[in-house]
PDB file of N, CA and C in Angstrom:
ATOM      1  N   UNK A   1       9.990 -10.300  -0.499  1.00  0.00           N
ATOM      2  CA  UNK A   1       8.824  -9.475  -0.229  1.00  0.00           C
ATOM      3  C   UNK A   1       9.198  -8.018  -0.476  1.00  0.00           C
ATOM      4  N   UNK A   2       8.453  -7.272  -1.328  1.00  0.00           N
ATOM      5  CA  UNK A   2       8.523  -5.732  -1.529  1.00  0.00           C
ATOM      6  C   UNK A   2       7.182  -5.344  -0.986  1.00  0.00           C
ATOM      7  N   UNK A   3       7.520  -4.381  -0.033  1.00  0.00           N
ATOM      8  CA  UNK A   3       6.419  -3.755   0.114  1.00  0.00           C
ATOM      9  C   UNK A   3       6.062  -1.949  -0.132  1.00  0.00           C
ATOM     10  N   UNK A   4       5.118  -1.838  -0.836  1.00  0.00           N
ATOM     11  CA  UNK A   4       5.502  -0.733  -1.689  1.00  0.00           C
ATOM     12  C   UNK A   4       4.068   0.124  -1.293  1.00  0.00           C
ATOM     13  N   UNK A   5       3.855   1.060  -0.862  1.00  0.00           N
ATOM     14  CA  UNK A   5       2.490   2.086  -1.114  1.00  0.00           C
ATOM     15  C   UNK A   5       2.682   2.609  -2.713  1.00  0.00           C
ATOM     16  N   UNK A   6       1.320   2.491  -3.218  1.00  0.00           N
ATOM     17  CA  UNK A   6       1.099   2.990  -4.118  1.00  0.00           C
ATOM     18  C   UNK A   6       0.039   3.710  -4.789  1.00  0.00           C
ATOM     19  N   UNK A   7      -0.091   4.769  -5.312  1.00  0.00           N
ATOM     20  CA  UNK A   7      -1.317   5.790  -5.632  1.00  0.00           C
ATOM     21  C   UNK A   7      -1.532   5.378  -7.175  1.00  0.00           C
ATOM     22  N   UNK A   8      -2.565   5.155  -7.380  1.00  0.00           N
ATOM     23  CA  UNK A   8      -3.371   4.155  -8.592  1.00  0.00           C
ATOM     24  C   UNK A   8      -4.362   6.049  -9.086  1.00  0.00           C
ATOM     25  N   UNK A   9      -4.433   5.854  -9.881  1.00  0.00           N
ATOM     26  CA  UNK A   9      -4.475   6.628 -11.069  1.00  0.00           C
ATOM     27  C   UNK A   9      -6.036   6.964 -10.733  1.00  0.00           C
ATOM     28  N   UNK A  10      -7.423   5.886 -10.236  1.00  0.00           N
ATOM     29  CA  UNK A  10      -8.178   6.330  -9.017  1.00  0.00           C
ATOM     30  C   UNK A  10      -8.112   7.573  -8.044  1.00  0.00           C
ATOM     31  N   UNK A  11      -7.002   7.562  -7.392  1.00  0.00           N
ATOM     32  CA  UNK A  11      -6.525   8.523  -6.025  1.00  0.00           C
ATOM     33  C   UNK A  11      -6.339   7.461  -4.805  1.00  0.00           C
ATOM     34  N   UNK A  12      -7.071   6.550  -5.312  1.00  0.00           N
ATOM     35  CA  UNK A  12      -6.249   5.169  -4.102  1.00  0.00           C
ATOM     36  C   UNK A  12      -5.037   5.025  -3.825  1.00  0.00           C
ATOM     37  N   UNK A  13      -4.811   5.099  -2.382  1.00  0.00           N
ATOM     38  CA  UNK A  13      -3.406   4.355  -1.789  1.00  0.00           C
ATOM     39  C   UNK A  13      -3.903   3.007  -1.459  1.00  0.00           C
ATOM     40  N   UNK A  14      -3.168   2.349  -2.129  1.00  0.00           N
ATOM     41  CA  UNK A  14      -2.861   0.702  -1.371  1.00  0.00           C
ATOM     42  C   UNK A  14      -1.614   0.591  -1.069  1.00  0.00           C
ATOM     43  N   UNK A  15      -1.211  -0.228  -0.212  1.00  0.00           N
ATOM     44  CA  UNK A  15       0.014  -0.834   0.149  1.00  0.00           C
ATOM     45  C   UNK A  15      -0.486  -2.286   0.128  1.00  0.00           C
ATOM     46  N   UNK A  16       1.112  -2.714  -0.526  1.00  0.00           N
ATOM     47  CA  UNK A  16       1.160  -4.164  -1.026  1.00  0.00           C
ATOM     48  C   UNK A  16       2.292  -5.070  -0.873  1.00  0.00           C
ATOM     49  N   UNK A  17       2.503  -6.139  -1.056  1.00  0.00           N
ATOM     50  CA  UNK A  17       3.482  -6.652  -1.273  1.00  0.00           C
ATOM     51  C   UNK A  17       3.328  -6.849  -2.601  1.00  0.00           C
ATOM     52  N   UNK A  18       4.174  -6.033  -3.616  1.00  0.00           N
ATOM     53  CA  UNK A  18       4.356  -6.194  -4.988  1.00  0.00           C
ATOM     54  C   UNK A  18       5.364  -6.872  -6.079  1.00  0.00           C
ATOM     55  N   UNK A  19       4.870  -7.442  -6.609  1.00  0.00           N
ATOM     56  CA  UNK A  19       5.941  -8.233  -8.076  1.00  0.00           C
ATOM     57  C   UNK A  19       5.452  -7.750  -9.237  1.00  0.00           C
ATOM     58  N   UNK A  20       6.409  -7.224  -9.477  1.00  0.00           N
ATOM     59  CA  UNK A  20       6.157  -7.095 -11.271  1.00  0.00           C
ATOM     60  C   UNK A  20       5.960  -7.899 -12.085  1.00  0.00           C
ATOM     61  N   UNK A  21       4.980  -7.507 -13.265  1.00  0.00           N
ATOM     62  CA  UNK A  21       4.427  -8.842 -14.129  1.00  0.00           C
ATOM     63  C   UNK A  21       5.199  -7.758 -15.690  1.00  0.00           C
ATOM     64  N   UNK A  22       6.155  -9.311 -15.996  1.00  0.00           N
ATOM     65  CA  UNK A  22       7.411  -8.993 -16.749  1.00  0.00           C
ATOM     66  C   UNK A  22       6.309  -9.607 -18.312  1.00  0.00           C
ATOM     67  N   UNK A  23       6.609  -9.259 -19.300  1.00  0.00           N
ATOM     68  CA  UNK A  23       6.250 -10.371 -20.275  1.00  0.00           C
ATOM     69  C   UNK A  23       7.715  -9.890 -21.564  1.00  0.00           C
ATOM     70  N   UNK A  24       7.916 -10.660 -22.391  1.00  0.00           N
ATOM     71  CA  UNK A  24       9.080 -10.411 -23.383  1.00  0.00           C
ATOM     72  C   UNK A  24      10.304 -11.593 -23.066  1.00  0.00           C
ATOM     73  N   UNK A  25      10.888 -11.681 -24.089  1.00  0.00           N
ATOM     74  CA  UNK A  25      12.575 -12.574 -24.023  1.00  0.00           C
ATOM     75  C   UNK A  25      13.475 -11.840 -23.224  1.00  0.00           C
ATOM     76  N   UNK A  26      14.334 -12.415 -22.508  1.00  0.00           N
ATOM     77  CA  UNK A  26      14.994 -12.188 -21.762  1.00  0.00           C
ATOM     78  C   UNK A  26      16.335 -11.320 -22.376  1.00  0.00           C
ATOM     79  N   UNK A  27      16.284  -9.848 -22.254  1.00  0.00           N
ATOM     80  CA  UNK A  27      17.120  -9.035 -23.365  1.00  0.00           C
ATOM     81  C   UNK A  27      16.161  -7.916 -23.419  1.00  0.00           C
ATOM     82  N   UNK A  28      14.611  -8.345 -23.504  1.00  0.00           N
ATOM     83  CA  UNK A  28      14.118  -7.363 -24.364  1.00  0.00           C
ATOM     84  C   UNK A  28      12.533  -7.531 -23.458  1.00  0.00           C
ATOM     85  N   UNK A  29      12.514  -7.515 -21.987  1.00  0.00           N
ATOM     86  CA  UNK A  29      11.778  -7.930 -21.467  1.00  0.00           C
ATOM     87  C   UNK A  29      11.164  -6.571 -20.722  1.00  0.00           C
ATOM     88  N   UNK A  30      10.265  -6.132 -20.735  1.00  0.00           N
ATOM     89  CA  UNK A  30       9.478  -4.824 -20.113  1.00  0.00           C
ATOM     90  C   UNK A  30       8.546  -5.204 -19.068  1.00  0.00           C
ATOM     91  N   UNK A  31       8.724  -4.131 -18.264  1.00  0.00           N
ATOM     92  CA  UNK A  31       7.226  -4.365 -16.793  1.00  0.00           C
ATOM     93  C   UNK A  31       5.813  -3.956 -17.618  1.00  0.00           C
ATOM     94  N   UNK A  32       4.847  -4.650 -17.435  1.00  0.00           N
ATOM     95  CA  UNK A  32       3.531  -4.550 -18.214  1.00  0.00           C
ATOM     96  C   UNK A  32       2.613  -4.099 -17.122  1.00  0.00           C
ATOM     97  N   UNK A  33       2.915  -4.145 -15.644  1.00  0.00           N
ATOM     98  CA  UNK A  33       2.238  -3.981 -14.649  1.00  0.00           C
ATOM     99  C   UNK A  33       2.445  -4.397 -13.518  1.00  0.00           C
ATOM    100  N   UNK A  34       2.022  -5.320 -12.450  1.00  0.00           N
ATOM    101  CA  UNK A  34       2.434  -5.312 -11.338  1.00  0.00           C
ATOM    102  C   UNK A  34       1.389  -6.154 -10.773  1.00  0.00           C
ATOM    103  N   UNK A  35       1.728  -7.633  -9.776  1.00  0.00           N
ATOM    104  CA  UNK A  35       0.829  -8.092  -8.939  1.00  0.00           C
ATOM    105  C   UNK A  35       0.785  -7.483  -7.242  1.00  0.00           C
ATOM    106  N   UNK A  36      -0.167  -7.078  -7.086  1.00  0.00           N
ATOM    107  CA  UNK A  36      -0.616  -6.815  -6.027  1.00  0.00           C
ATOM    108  C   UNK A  36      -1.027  -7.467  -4.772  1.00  0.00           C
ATOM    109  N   UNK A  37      -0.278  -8.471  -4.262  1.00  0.00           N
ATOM    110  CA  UNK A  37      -0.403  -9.049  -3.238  1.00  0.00           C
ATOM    111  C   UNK A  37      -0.887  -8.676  -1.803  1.00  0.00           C
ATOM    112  N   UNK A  38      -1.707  -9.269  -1.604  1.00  0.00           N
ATOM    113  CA  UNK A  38      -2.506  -9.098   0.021  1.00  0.00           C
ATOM    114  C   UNK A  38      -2.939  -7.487   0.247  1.00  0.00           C
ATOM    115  N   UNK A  39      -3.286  -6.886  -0.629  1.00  0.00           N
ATOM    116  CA  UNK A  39      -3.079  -5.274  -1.036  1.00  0.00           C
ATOM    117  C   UNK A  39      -4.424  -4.954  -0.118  1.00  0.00           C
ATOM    118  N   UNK A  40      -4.227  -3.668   0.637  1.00  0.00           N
ATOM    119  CA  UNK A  40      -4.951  -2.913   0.941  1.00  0.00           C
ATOM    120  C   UNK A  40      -5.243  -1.455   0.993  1.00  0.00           C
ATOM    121  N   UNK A  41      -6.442  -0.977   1.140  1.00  0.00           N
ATOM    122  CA  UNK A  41      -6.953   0.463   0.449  1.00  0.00           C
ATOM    123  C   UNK A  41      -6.146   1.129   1.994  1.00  0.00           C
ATOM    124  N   UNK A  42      -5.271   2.020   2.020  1.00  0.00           N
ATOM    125  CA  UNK A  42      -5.087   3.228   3.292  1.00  0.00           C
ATOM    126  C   UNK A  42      -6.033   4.531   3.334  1.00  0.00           C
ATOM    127  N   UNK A  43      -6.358   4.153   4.563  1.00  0.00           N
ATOM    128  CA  UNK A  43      -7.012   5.749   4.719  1.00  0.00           C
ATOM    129  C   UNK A  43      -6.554   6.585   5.758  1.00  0.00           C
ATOM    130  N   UNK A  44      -6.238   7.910   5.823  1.00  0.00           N
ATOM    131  CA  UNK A  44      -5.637   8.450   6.853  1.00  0.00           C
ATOM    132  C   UNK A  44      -6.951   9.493   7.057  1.00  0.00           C
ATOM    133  N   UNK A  45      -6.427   9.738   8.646  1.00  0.00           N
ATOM    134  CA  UNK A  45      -7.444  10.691   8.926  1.00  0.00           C
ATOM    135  C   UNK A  45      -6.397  11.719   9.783  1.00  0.00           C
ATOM    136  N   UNK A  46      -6.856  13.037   9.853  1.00  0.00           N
ATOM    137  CA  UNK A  46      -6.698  13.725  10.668  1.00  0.00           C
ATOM    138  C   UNK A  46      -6.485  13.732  12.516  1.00  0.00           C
ATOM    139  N   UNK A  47      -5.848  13.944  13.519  1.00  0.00           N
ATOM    140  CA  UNK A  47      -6.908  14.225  15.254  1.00  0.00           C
ATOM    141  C   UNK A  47      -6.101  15.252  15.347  1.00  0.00           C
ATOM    142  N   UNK A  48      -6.675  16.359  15.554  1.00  0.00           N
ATOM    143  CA  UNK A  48      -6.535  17.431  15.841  1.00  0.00           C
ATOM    144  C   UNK A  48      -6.974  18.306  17.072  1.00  0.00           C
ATOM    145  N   UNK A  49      -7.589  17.540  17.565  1.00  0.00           N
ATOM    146  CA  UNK A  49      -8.667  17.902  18.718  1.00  0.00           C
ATOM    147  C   UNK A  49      -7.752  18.624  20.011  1.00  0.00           C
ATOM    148  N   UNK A  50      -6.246  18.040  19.861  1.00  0.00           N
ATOM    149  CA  UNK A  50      -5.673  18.522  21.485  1.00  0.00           C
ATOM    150  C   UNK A  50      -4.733  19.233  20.681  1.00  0.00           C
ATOM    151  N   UNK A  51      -4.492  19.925  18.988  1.00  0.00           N
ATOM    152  CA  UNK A  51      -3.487  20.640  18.750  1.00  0.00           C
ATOM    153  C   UNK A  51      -2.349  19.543  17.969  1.00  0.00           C
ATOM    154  N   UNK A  52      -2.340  18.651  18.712  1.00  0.00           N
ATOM    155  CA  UNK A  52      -1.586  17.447  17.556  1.00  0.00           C
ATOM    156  C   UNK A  52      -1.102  17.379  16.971  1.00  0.00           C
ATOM    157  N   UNK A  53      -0.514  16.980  16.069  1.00  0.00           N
ATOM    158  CA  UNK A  53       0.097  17.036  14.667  1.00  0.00           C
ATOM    159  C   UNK A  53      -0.562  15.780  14.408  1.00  0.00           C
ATOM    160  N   UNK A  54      -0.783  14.742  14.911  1.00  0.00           N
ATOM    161  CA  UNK A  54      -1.275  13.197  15.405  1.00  0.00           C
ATOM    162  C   UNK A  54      -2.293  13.053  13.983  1.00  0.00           C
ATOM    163  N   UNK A  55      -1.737  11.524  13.686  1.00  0.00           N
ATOM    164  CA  UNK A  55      -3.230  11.345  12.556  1.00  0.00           C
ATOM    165  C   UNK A  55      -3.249  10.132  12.548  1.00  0.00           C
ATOM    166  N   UNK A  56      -4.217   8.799  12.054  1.00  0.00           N
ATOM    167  CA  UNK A  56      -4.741   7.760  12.403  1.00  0.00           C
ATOM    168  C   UNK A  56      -4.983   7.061  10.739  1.00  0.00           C
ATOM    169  N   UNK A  57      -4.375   6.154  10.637  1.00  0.00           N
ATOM    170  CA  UNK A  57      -4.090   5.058   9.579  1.00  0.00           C
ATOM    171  C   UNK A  57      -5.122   4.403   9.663  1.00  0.00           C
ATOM    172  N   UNK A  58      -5.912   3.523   8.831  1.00  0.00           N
ATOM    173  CA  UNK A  58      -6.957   2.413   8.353  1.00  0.00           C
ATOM    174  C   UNK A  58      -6.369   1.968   7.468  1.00  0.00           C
ATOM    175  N   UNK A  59      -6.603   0.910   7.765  1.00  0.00           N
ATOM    176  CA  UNK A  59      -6.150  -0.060   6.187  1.00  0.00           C
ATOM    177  C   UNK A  59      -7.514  -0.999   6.096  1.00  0.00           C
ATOM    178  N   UNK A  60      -8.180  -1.296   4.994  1.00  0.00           N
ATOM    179  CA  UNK A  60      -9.461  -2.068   4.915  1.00  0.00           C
ATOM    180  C   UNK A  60      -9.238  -2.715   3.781  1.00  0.00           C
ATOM    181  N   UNK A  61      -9.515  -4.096   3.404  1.00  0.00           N
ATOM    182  CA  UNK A  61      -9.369  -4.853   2.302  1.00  0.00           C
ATOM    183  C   UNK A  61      -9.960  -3.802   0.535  1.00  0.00           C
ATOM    184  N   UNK A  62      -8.453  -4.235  -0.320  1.00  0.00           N
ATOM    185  CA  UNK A  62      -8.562  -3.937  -1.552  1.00  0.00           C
ATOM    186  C   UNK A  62      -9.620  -4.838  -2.483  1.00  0.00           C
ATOM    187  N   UNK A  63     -10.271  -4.323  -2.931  1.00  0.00           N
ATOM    188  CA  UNK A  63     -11.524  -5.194  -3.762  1.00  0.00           C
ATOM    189  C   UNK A  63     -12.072  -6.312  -2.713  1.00  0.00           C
ATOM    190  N   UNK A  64     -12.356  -6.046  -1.436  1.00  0.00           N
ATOM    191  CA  UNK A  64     -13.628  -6.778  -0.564  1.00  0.00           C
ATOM    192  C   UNK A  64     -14.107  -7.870  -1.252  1.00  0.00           C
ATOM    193  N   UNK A  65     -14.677  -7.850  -1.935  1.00  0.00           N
ATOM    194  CA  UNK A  65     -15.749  -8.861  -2.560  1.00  0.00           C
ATOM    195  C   UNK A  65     -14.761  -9.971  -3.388  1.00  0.00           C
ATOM    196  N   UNK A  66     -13.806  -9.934  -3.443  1.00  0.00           N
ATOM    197  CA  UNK A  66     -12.569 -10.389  -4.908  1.00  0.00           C
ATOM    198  C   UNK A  66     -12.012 -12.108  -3.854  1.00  0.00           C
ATOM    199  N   UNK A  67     -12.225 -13.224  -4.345  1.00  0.00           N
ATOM    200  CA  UNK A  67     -11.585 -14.094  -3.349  1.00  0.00           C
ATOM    201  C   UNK A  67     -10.021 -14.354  -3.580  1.00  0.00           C
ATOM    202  N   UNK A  68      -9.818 -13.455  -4.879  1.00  0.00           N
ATOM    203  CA  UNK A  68      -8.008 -13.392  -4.878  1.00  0.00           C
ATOM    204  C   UNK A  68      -7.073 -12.475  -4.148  1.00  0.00           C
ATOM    205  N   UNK A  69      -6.333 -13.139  -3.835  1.00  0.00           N
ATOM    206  CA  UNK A  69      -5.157 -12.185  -3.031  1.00  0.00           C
ATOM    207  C   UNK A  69      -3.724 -11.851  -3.279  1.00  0.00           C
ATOM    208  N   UNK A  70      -4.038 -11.785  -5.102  1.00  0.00           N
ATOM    209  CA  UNK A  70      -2.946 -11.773  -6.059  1.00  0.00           C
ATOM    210  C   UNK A  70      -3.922 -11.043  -7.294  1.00  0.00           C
ATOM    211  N   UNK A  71      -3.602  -9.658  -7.109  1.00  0.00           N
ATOM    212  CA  UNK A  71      -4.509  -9.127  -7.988  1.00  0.00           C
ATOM    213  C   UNK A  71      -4.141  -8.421  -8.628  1.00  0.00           C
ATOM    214  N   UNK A  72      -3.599  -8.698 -10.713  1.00  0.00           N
ATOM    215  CA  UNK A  72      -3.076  -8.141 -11.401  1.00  0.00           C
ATOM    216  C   UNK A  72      -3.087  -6.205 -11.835  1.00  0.00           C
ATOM    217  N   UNK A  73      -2.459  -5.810 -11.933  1.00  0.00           N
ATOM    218  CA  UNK A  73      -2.581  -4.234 -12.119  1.00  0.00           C
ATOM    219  C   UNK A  73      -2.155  -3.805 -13.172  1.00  0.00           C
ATOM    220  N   UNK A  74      -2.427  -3.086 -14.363  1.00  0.00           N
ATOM    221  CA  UNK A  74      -1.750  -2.896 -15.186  1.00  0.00           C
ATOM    222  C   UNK A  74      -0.961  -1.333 -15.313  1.00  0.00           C
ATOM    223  N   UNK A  75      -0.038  -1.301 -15.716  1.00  0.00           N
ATOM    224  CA  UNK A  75       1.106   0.155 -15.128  1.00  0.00           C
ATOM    225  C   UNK A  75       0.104   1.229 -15.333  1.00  0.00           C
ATOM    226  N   UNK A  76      -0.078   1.085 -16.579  1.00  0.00           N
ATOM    227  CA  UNK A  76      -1.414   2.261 -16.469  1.00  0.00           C
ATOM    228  C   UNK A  76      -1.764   2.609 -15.483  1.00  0.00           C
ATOM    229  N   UNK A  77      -2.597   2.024 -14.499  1.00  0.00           N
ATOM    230  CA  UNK A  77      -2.970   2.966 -13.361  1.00  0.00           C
ATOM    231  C   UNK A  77      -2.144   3.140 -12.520  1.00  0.00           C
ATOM    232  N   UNK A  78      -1.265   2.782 -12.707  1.00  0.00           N
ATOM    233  CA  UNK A  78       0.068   3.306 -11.202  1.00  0.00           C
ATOM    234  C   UNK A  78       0.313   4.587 -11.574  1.00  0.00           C
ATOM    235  N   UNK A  79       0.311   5.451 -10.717  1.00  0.00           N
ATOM    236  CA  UNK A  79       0.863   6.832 -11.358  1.00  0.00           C
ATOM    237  C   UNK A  79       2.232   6.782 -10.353  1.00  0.00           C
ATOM    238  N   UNK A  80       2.222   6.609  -9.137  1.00  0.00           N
ATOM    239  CA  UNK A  80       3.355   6.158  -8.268  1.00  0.00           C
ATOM    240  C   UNK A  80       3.818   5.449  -7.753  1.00  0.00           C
ATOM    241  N   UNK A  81       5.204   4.477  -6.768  1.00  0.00           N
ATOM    242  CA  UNK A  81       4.992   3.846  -6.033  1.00  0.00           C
ATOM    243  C   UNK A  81       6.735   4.160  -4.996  1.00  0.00           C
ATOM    244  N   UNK A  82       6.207   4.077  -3.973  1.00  0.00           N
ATOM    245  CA  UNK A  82       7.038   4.538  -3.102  1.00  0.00           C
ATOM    246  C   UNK A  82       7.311   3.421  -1.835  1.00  0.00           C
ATOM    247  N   UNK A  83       8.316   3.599  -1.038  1.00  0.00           N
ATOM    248  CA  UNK A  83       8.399   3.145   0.381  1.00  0.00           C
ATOM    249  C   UNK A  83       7.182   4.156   1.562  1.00  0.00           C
ATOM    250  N   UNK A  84       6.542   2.943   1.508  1.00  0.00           N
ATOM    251  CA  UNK A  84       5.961   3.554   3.140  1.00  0.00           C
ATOM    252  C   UNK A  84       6.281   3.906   4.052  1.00  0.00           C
ATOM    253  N   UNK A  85       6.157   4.867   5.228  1.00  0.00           N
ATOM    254  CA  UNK A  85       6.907   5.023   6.549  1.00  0.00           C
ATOM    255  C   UNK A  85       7.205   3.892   7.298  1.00  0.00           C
ATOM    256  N   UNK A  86       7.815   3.550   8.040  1.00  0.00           N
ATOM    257  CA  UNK A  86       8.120   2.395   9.335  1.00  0.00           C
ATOM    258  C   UNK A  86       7.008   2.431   9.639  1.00  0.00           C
ATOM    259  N   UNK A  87       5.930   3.041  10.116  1.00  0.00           N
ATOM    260  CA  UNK A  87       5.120   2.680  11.045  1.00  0.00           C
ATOM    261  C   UNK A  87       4.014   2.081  10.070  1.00  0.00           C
ATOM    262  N   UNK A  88       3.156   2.130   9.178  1.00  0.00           N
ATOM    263  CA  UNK A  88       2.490   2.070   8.397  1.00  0.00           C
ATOM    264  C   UNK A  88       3.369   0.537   7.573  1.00  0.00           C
ATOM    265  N   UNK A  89       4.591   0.178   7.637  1.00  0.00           N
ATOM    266  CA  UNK A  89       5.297  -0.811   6.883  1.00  0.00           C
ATOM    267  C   UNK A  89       4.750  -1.802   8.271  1.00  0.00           C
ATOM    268  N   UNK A  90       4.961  -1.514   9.190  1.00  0.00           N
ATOM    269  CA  UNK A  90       5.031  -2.520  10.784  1.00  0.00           C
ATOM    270  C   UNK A  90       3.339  -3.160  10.987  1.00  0.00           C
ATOM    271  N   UNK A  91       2.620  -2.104  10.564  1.00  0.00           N
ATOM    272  CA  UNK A  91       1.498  -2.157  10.580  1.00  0.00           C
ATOM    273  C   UNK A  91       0.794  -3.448   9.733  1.00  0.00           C
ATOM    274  N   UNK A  92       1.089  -3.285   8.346  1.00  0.00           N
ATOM    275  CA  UNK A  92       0.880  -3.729   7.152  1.00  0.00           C
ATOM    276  C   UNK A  92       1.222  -5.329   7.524  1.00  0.00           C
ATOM    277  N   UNK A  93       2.556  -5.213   7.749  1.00  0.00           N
ATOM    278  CA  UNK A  93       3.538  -6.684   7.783  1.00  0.00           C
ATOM    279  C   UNK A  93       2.751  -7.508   9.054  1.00  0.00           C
ATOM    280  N   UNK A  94       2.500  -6.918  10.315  1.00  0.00           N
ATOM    281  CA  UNK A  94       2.368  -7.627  11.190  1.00  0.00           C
ATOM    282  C   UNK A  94       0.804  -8.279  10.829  1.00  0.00           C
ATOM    283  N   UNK A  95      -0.242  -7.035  10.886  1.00  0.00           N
ATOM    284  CA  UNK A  95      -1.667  -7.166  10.715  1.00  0.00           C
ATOM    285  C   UNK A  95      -2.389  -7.669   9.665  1.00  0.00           C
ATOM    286  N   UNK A  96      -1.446  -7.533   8.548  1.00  0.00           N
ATOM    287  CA  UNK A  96      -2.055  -8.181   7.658  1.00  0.00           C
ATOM    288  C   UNK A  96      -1.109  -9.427   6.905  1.00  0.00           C
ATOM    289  N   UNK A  97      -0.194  -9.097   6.609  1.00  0.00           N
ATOM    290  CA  UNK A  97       0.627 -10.510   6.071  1.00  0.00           C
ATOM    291  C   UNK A  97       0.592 -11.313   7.324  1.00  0.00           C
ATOM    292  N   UNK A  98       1.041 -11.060   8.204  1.00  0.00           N
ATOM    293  CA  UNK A  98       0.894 -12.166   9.431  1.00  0.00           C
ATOM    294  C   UNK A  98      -0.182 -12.750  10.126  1.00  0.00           C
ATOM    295  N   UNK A  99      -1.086 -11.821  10.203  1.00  0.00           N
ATOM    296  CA  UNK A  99      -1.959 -12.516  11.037  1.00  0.00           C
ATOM    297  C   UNK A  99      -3.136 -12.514   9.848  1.00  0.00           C
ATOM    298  N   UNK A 100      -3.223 -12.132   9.108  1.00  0.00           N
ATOM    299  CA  UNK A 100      -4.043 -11.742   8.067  1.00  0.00           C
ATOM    300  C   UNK A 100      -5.275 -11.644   8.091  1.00  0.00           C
ATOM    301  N   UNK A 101      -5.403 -10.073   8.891  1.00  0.00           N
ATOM    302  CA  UNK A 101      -6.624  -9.134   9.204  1.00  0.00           C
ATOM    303  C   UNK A 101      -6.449  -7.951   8.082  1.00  0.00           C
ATOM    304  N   UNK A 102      -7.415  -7.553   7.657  1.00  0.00           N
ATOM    305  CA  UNK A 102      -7.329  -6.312   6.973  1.00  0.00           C
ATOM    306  C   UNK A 102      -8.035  -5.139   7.388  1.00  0.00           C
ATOM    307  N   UNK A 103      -9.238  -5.184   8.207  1.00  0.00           N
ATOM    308  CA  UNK A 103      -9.522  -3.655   8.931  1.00  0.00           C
ATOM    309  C   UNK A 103      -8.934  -3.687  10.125  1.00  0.00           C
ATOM    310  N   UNK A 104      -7.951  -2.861  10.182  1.00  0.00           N
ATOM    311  CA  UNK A 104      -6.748  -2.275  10.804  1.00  0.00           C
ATOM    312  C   UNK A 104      -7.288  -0.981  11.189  1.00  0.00           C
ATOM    313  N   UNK A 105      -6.712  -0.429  12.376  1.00  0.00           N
ATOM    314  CA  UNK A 105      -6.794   1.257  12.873  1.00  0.00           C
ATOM    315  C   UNK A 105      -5.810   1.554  13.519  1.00  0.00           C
ATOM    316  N   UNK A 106      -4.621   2.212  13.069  1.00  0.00           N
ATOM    317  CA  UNK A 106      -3.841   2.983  14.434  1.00  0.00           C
ATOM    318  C   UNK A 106      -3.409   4.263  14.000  1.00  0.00           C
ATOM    319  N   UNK A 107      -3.267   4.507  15.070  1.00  0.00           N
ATOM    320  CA  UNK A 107      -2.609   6.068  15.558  1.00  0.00           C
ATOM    321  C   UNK A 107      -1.190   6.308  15.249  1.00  0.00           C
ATOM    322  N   UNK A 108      -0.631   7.627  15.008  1.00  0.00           N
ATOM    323  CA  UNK A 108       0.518   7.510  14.616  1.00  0.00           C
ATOM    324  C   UNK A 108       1.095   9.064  15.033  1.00  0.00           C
ATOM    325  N   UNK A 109       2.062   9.256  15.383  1.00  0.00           N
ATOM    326  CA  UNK A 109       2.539  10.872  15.571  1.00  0.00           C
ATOM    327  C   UNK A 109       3.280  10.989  14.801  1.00  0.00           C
ATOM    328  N   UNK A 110       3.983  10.401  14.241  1.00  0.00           N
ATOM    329  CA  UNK A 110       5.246  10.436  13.226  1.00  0.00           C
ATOM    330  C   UNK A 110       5.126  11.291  12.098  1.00  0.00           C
ATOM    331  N   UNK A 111       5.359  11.642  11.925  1.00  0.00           N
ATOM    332  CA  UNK A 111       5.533  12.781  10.792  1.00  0.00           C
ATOM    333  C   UNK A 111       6.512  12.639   9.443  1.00  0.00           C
ATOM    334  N   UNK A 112       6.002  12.717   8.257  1.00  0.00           N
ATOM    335  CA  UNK A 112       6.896  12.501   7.330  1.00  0.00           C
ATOM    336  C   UNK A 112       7.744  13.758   7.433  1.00  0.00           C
ATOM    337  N   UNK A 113       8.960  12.950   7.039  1.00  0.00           N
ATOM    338  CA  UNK A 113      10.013  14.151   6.872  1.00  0.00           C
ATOM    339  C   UNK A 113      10.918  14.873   5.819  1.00  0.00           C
ATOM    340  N   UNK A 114      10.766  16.282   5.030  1.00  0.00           N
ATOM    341  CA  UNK A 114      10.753  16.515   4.161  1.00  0.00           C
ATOM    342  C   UNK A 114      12.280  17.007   3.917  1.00  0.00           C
ATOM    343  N   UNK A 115      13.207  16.806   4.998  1.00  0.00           N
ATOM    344  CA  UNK A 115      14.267  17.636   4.969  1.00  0.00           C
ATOM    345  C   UNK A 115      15.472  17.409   3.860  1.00  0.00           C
ATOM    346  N   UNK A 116      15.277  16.269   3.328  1.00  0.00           N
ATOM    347  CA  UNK A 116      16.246  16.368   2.438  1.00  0.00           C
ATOM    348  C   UNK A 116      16.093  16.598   0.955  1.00  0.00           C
TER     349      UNK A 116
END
């Protein structure tokens, strides 16, 4: 299992459990794109209300209407793909690969950290 956030060429973040979709002989074999497993859209919001730094994660199903949960991507629209924070990875893994809910909401104080 890889689980990867990624910003799609849209401005969408999904996080996924991702596999690369290889095609070519083995020697001469290139990534063409990427399956997108159990993938969902992130939305973050702001709370600011008590001074905070505090902000609040959603995760809501990628293509809603789609009855697949293996949904091809082609590199083209990836413009990035990164490790998610712990909390947002815990989130993902438990709520949705495990129990497999996709509108999700939590809170988070954690702060990315830019120091190195």
């Amino acid at each position: 299992m890889t689980v990867k956030l990624v910003l799609l060429k849209s401005g969408e973040d999904v996080i996924a459990d991702i596999q690369e979709m290889i095609v070519g002989e083995p020697g001469e074999q290139k990534v063409v794109g990427y399956f997108f497993n159990k993938a969902c859209a992130v939305k973050m919001r702001k709370e600011d209300e008590d001074g905070n730094k505090s902000f609040q994660i959603s995760l809501f199903p990628w293509l809603p209407l789609s009855k697949d949960t293996r949904v091809p991507v082609i590199n083209d629209w990836v413009i990035t793909m990164v490790e998610p924070i712990d909390s947002l990875r815990t989130m993902y893994e438990k709520d949705v690969l495990k129990n497999g809910q996709t509108d999700q909401t939590a809170g988070f104080d954690e702060q990315p950290d830019f120091s190195d």
